[in-house]
Protein backbone atom coordinates (compact mmCIF):
# COMPACT_ATOMS: atom_id res chain seq x y z
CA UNK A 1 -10.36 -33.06 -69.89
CA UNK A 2 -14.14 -33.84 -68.88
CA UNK A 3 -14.65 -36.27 -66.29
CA UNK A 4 -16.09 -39.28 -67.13
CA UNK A 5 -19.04 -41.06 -66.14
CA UNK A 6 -18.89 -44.23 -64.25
CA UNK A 7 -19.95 -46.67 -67.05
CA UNK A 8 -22.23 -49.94 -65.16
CA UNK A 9 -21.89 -53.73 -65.20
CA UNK A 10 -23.21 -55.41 -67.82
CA UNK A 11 -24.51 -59.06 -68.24
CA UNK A 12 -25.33 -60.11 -71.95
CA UNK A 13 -26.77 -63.46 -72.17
CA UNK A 14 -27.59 -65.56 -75.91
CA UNK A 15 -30.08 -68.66 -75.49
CA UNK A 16 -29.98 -69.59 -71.99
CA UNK A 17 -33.82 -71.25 -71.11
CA UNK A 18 -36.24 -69.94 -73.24
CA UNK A 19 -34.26 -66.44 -73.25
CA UNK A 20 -32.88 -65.72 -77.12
CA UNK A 21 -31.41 -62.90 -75.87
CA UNK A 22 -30.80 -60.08 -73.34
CA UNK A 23 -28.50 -56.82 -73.19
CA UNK A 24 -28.71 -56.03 -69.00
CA UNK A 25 -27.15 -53.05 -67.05
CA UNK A 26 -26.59 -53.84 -63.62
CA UNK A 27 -25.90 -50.48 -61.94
CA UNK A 28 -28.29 -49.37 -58.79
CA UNK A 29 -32.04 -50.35 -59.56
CA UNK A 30 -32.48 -52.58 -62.57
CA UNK A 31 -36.35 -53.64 -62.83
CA UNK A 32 -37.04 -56.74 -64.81
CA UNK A 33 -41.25 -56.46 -66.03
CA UNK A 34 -43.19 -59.29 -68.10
CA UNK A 35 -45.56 -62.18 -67.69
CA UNK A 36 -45.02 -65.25 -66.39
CA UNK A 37 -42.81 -68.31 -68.14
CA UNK A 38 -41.08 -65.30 -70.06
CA UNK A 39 -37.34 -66.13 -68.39
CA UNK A 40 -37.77 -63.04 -65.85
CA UNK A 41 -36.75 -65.48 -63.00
CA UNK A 42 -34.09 -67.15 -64.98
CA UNK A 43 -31.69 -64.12 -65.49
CA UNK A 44 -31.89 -63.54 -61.12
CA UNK A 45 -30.89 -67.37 -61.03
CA UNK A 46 -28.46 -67.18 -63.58
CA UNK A 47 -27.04 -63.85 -62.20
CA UNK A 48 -26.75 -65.53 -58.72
CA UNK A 49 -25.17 -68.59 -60.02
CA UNK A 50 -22.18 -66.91 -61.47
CA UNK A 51 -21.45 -64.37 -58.46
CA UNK A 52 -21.85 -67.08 -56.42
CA UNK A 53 -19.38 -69.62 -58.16
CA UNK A 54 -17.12 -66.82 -58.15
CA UNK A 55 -17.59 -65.84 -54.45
CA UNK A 56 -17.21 -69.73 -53.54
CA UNK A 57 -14.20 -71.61 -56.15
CA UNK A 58 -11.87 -70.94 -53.61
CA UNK A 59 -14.04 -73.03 -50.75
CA UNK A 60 -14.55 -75.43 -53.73
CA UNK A 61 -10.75 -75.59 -54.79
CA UNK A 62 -10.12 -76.63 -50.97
CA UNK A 63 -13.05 -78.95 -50.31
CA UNK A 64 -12.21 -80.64 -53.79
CA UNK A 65 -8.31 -81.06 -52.94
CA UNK A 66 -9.03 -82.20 -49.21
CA UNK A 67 -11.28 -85.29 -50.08
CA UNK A 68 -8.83 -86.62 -52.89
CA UNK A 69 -6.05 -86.21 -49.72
CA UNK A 70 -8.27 -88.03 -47.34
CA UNK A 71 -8.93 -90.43 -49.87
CA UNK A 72 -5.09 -91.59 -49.98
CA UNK A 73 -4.67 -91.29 -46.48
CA UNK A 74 -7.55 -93.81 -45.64
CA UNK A 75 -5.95 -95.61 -48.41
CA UNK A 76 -2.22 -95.68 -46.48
CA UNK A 77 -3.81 -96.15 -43.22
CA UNK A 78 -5.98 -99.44 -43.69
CA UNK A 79 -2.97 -100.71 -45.91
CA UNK A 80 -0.98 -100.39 -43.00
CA UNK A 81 -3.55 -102.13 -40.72
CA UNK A 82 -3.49 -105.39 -43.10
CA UNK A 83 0.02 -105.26 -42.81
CA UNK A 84 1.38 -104.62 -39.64
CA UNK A 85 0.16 -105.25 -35.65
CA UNK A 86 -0.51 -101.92 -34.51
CA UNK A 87 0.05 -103.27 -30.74
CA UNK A 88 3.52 -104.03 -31.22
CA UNK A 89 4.29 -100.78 -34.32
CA UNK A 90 2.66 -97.76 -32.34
CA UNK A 91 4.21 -95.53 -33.93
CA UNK A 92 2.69 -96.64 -37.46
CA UNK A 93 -0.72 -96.44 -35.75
CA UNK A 94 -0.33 -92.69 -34.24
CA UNK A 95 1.55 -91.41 -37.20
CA UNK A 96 -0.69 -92.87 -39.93
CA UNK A 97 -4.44 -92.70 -38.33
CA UNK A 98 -7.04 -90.62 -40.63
CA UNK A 99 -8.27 -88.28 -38.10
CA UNK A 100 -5.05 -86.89 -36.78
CA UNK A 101 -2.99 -87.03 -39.79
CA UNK A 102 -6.04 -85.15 -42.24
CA UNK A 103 -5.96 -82.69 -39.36
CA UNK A 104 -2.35 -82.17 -38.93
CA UNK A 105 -2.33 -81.72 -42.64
CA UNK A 106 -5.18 -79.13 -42.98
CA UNK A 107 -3.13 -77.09 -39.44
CA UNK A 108 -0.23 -76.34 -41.73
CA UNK A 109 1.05 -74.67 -44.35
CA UNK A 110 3.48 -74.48 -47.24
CA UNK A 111 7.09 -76.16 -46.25
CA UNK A 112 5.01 -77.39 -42.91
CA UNK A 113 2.91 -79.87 -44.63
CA UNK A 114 6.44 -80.74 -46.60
CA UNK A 115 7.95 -81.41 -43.21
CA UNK A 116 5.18 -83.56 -41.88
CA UNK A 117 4.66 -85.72 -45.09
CA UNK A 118 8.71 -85.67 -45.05
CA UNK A 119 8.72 -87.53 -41.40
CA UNK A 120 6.18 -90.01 -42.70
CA UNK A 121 8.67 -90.89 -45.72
CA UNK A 122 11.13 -91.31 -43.42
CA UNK A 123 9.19 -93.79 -41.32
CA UNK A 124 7.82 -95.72 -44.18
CA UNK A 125 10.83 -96.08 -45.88
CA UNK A 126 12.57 -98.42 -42.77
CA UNK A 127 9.55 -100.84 -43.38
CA UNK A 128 10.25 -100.57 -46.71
CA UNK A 129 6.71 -99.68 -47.92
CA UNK A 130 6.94 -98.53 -51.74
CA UNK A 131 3.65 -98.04 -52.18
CA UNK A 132 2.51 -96.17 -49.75
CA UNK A 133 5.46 -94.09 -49.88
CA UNK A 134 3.75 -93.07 -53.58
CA UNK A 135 0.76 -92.15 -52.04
CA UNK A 136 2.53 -89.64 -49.52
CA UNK A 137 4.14 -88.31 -52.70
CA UNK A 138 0.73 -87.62 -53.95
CA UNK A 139 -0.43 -86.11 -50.84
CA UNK A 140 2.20 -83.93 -51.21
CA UNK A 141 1.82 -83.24 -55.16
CA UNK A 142 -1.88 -82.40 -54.46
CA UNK A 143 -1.78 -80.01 -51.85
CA UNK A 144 1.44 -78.19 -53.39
CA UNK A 145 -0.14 -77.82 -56.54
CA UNK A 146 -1.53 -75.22 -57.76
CA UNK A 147 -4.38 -75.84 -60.08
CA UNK A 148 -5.71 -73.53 -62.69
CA UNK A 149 -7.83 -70.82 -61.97
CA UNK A 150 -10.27 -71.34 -64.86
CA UNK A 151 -10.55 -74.80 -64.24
CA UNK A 152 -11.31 -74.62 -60.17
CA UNK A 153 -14.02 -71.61 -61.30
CA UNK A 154 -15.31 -74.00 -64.21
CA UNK A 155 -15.97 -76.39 -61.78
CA UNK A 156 -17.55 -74.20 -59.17
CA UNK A 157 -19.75 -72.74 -61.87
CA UNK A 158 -21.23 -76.08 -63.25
CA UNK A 159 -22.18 -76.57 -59.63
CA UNK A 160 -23.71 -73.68 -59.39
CA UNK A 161 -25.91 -74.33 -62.18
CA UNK A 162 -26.96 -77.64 -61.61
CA UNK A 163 -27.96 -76.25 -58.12
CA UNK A 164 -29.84 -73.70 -59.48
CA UNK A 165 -31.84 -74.81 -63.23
CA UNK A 166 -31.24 -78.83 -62.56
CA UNK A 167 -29.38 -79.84 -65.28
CA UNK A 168 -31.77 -77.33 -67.60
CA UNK A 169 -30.11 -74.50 -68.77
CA UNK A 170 -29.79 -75.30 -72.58
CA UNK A 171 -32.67 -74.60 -74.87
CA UNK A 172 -35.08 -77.32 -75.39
CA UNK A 173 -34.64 -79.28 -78.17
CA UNK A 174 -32.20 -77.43 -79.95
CA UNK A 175 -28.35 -77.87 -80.35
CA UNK A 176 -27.29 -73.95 -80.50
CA UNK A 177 -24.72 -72.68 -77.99
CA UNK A 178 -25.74 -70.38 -75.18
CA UNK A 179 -23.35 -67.62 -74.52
CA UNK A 180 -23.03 -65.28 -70.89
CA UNK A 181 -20.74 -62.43 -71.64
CA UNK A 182 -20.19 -59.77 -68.34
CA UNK A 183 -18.52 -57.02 -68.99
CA UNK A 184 -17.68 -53.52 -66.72
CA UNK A 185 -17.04 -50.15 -68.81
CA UNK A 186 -14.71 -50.79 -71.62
CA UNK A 187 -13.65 -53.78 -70.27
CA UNK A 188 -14.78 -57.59 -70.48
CA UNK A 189 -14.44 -59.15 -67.36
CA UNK A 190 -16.24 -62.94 -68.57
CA UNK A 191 -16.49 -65.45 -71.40
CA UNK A 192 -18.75 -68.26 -71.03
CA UNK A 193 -20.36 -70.66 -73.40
CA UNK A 194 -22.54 -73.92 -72.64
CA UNK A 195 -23.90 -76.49 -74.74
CA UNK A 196 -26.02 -79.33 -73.81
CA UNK A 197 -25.95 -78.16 -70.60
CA UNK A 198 -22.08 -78.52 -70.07
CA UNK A 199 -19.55 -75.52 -70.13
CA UNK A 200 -17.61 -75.59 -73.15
CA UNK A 201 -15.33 -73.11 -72.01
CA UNK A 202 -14.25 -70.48 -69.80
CA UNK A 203 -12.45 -66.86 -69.97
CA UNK A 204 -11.96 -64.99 -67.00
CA UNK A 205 -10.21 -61.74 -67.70
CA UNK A 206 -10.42 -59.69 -64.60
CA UNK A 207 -12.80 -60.29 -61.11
CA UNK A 208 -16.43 -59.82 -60.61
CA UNK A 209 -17.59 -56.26 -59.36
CA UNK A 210 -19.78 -58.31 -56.88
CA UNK A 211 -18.35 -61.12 -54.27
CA UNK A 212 -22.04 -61.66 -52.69
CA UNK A 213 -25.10 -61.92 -53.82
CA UNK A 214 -28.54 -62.88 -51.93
CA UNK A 215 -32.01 -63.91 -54.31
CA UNK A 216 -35.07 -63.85 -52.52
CA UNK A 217 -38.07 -66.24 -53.89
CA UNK A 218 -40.11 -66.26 -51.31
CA UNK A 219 -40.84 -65.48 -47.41
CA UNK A 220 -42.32 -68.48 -46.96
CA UNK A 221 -38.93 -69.81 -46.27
CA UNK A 222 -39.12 -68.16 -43.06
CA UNK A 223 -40.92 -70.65 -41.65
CA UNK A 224 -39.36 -73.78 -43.50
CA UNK A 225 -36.34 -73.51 -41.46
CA UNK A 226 -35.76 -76.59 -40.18
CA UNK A 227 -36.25 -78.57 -43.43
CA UNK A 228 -33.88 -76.15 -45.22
CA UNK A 229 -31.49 -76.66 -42.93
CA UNK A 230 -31.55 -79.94 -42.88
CA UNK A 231 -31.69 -80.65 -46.39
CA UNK A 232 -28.07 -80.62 -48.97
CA UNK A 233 -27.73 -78.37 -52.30
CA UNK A 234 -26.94 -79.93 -55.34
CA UNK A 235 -23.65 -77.17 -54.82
CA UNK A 236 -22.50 -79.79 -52.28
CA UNK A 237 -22.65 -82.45 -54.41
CA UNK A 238 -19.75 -84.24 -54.88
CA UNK A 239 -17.62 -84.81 -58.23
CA UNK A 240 -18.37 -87.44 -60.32
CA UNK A 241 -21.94 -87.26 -59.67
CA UNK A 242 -24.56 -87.52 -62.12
CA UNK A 243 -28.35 -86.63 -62.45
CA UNK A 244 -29.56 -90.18 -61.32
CA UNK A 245 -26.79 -89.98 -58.40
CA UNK A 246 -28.32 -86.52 -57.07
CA UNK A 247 -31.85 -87.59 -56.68
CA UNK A 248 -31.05 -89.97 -53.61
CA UNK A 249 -29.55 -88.89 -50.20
CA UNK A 250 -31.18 -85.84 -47.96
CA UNK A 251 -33.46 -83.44 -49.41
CA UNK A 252 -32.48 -81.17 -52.08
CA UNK A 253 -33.24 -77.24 -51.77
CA UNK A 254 -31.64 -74.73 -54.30
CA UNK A 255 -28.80 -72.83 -53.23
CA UNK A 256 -29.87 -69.39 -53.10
CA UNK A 257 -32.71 -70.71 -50.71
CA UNK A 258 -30.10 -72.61 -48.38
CA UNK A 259 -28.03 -69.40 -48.99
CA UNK A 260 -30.74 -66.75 -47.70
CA UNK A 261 -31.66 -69.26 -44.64
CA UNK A 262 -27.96 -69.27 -43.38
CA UNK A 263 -28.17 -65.18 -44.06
CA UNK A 264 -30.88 -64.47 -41.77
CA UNK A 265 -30.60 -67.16 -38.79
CA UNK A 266 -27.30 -64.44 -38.33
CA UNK A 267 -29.40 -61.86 -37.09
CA UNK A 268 -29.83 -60.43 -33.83
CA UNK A 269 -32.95 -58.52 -32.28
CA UNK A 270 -31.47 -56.88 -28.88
CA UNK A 271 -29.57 -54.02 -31.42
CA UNK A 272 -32.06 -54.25 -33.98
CA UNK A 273 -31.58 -50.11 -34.40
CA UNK A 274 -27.89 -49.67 -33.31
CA UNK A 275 -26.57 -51.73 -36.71
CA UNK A 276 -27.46 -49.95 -39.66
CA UNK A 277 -26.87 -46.72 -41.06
CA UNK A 278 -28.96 -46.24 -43.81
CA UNK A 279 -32.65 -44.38 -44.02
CA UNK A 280 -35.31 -44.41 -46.14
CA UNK A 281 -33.83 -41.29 -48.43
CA UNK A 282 -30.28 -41.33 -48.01
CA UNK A 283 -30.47 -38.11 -46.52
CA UNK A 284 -32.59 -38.28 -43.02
CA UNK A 285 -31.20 -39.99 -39.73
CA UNK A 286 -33.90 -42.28 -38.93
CA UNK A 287 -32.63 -45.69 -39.33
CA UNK A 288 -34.06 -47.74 -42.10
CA UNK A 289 -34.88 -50.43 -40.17
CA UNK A 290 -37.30 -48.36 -37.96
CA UNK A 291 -39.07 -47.32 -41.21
CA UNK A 292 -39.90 -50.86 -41.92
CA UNK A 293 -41.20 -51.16 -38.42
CA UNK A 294 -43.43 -47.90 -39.03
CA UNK A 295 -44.48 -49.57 -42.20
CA UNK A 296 -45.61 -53.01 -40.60
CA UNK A 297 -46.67 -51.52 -37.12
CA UNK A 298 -44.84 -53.67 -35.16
CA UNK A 299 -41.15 -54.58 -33.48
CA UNK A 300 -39.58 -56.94 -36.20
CA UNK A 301 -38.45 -59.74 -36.23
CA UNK A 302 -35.52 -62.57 -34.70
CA UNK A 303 -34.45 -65.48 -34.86
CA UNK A 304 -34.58 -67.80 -31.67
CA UNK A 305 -31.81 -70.68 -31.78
CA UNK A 306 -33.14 -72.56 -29.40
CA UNK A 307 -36.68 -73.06 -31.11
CA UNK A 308 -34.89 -73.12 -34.44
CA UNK A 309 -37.78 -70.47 -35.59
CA UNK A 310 -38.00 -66.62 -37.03
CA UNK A 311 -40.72 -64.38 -34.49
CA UNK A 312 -42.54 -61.63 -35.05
CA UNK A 313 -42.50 -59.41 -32.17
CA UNK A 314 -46.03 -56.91 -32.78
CA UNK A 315 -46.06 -53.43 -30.40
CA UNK A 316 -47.52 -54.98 -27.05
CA UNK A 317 -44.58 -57.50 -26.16
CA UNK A 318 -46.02 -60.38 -28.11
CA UNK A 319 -44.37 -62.51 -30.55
CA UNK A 320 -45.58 -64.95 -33.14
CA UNK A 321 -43.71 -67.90 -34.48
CA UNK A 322 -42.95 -67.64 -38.64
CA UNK A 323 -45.92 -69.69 -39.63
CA UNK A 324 -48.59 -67.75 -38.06
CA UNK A 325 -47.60 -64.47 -39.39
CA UNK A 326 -48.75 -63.15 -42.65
CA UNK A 327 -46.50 -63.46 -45.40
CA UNK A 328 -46.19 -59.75 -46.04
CA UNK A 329 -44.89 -59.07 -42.88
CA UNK A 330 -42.58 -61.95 -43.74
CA UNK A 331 -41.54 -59.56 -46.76
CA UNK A 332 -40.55 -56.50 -45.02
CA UNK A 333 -38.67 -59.06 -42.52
CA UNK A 334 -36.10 -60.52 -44.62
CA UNK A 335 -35.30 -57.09 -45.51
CA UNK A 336 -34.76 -55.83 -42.24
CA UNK A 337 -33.19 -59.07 -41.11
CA UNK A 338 -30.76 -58.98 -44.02
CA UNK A 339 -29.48 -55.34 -43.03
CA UNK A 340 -29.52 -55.87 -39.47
CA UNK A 341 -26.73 -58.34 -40.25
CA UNK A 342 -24.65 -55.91 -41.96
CA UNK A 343 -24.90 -58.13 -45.06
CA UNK A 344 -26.06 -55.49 -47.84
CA UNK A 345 -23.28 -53.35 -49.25
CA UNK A 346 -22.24 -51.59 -52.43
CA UNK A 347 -20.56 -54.89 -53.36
CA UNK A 348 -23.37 -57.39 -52.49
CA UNK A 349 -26.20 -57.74 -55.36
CA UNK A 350 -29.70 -58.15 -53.98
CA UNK A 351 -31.84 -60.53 -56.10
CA UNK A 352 -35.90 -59.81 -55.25
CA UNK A 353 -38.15 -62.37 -57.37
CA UNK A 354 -41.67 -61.27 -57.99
CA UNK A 355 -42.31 -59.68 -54.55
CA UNK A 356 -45.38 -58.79 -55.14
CA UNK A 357 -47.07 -61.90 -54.74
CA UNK A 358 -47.53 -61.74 -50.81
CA UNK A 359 -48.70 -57.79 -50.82
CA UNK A 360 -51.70 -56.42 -51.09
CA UNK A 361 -51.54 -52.48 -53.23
CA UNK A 362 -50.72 -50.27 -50.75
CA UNK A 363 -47.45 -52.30 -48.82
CA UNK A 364 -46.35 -52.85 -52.90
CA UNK A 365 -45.82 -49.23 -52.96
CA UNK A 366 -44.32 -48.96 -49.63
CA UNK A 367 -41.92 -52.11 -50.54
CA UNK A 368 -40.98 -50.27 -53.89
CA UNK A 369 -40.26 -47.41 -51.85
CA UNK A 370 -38.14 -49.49 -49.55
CA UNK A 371 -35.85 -50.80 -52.50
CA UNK A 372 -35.29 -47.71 -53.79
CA UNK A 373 -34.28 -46.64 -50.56
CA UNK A 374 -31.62 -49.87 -50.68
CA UNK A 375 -30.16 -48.11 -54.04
CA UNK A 376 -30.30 -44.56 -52.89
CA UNK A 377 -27.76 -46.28 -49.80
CA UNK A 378 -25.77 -47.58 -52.79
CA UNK A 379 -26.65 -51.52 -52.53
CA UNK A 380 -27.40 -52.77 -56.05
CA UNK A 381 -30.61 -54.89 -56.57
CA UNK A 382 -32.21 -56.60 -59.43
CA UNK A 383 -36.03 -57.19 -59.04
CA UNK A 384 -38.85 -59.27 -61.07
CA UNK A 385 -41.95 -57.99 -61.48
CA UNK A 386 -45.70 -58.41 -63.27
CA UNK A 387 -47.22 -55.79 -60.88
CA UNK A 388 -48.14 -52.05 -62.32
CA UNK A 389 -48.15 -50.66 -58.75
CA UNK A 390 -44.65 -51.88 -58.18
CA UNK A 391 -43.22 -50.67 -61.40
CA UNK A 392 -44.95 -47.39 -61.11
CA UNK A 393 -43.77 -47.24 -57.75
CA UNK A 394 -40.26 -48.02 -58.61
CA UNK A 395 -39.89 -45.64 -61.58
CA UNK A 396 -41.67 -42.55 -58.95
CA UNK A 397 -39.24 -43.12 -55.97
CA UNK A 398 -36.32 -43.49 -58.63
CA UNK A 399 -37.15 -40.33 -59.62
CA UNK A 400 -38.13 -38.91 -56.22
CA UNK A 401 -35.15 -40.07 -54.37
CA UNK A 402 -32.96 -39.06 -57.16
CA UNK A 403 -31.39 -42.13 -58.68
CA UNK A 404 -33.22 -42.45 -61.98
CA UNK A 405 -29.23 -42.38 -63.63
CA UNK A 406 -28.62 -45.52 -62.05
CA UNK A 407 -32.51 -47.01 -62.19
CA UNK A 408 -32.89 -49.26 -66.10
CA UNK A 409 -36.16 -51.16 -66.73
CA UNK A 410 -36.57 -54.11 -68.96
CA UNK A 411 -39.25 -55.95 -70.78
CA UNK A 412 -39.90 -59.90 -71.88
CA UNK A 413 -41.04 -60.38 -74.56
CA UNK A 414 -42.33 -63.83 -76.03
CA UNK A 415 -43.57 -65.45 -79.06
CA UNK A 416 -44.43 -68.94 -77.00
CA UNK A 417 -41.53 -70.71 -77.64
CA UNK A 418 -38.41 -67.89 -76.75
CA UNK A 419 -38.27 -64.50 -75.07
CA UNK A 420 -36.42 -61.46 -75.91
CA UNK A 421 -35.78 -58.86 -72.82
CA UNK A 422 -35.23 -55.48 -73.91
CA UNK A 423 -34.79 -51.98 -72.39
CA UNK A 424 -37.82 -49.77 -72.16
CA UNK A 425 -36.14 -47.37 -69.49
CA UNK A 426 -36.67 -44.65 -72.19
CA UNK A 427 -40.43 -46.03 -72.75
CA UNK A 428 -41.82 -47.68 -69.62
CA UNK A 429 -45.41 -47.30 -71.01
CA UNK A 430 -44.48 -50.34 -72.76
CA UNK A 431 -44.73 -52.68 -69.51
CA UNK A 432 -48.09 -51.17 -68.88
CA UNK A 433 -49.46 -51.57 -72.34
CA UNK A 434 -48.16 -55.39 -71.86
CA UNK A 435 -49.43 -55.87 -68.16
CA UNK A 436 -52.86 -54.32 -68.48
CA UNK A 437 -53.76 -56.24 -71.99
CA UNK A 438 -56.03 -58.92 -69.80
CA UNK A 439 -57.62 -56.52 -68.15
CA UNK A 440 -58.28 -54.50 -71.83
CA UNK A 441 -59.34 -57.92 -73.36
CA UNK A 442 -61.74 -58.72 -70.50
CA UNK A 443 -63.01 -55.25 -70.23
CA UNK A 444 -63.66 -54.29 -74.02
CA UNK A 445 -62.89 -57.45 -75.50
């Protein structure tokens, strides 16, 4: 019997944004073309939502359970404190504070936190306190349970999308229900369907292919630091919240731009060529980052903790802070930053959002060539695109580098009001036809 091929991930998505519909292959190099406002940048957002959700419900689940268990033990605590004089019952005082009680509960496990919760029973019940007795009970029924999967995910999810379209995923105007189907092979791996903005419901049948994911937007963010940093995600909001609720508090950043800031602020410059593997063809043994440097003529860049600032270090043992480098070089950075910290793998999707924005023709080509090179080392990326030289550039180095089986392209398509996205991998003229039609108008009119 014939060996199969590998079949790829898919993601099928019905009326999310202004998309009706799109069928999407994520396996190596999948290329996303179109004009703007055509929902290009909402399947990378959407895409990193879910993966993300996924890659987090478990730091949710936790987070979630803790605060309802700090909740109650505030709650015993200043019951106590109305109750009973501290000075002359100690023990009530040392056993029941917050801080060393949440923290003796979070340092154990299984029949420990039973024990611990079991001693405070014990003590409670000689002052015969019934009620906050219950609340131990609680304590104890919370952090024993185990809650449902679907539900801890669910919740995770609507986070995630809240962080990432603002309450605006639904269609305008329109009361149809927006369906995100993934599937791997033969087999369907996720059911989701949202109306009005809300999850309806949920089906997970097996885990994601991907437990990271990273979406670049923009290298400007290299030299926002600070204020990303400093600012909260609408993923850390807390339950119960609603839109009004959100708007007040610290600054609010998207997650996948928080998410890329923590990322890079990782990396180190004193090994910058002793941690990565990979080349430029999958076959040579120069190091990909030194390619990069070749490309931008210059030493990389770091991070410096102490000034809380990315540098660009050129050729003659001068650096310059973030905000007084060009924004291409910024480009090739967070690439070399991101595999300098070991954080691109097989199993890690790389989201790039129009990159061409920042670079002039000839560094488009070179940074097509470079994300080719990313697939040819097996990472998986999904990229956004209006540019001809980067799409021609991506489909030539697919080719080149041998990984047009695992290289799909895709085209948006709008009537104004909703966009289709459809595969022209067999047919790429089609992007060009679509891209150069301003140019043709302006030209011959």
């Amino acid at each position: 019997m014939g060996t199969r091929k590998a079949q790829s991930m898919k993601l099928k998505i019905e009326n999310i944004g202004m998309i009706r519909s799109a069928d999407i292959k994520l396996d190596g190099l999948t290329v996303i073309a179109g004009e703007n406002d055509t929902g290009k940048s909402t399947v990378g957002k959407l895409i990193f939502s879910v993966v993300k959700a996924f890659n987090r419900y478990e730091e949710d689940l936790n987070e979630s359970r803790y605060s309802r268990v700090l909740d109650l033990i505030e709650k015993i605590y200043f019951q106590l404190r109305k109750i009973y004089n501290f000075e002359k019952y100690t023990e009530l005082q040392e056993q029941f504070n917050p801080k060393f009680f949440f923290k003796e509960i979070k340092e154990k496990k299984g029949a420990g936190i039973n024990g611990v919760i079991g001693d405070k029973i014990v003590l409670l019940e000689e002052f015969n306190d019934v009620e906050s007795i219950e609340s131990l009970y609680m304590i104890r029924d919370i952090l024993n349970k185990d809650e449902d999967k679907n539900i801890t995910i669910k919740r995770a999810l609507t986070k995630a999308f809240i962080s990432e379209f603002y309450f605006d995923l639904s269609p305008k105007n329109s009361d149809v229900d927006s369906l995100i189907n993934v599937s791997e092979g033969f087999n369907n791996i996720l059911d989701i369907l949202l109306n009005d903005n809300e999850i309806k419901s949920l089906s997970l049948h097996d885990d994601l292919q991907f437990n990271d994911v990273t979406f670049i937007e923009t290298p400007i963010f290299l030299q926002m630091y600070d204020l990303i940093r400093s600012a909260s995600t609408l993923f850390e909001m807390p339950e119960g919240k609603n839109e009004r609720m959100v708007k007040m508090g610290r600054p609010k950043v998207a997650l996948h731009t928080k998410d890329l800031i923590s990322k890079l602020d990782s990396a180190q410059y004193d090994d910058l060529f002793q941690r990565t593997l990979f080349s430029l063809d999958g076959v040579s043994e120069t190091p990909l980052i030194e390619d990069i440097l070749e490309i931008t003529q210059g030493k990389g860049f770091s991070f410096d903790r102490k000034e809380k600032d990315f540098y660009y270090h050129k050729k003659e043992n001068t650096k310059f802070k973030s905000i007084n480098t060009a924004t291409g070089l910024k480009s090739f950075g967070i690439i070399q930053l991101l595999i300098q910290s070991n954080l691109l793998d097989e199993r890690s999707l790389l989201i790039i959002d129009e990159p061409e924005i920042h670079l002039h023709p000839k560094w488009q080509v070179e940074y097509a060539k470079l994300i080719v090179a990313l697939v040819k080392n097996d990472i998986p990326v999904l990229i956004t695109s209006h540019s001809p030289e980067i799409i021609q550039a991506l489909s030539v180095f697919s080719e080149e580098f041998g990984i047009q089986d695992r290289t799909a392209f895709y085209l948006t398509e709008s009537d104004g009001v909703s966009s289709q996205i459809n595969d022209v991998t067999d047919d790429i003229n089609k992007i060009f036809t679509t891209l150069a039609e301003p140019l043709h108008n302006l030209v011959w009119g």
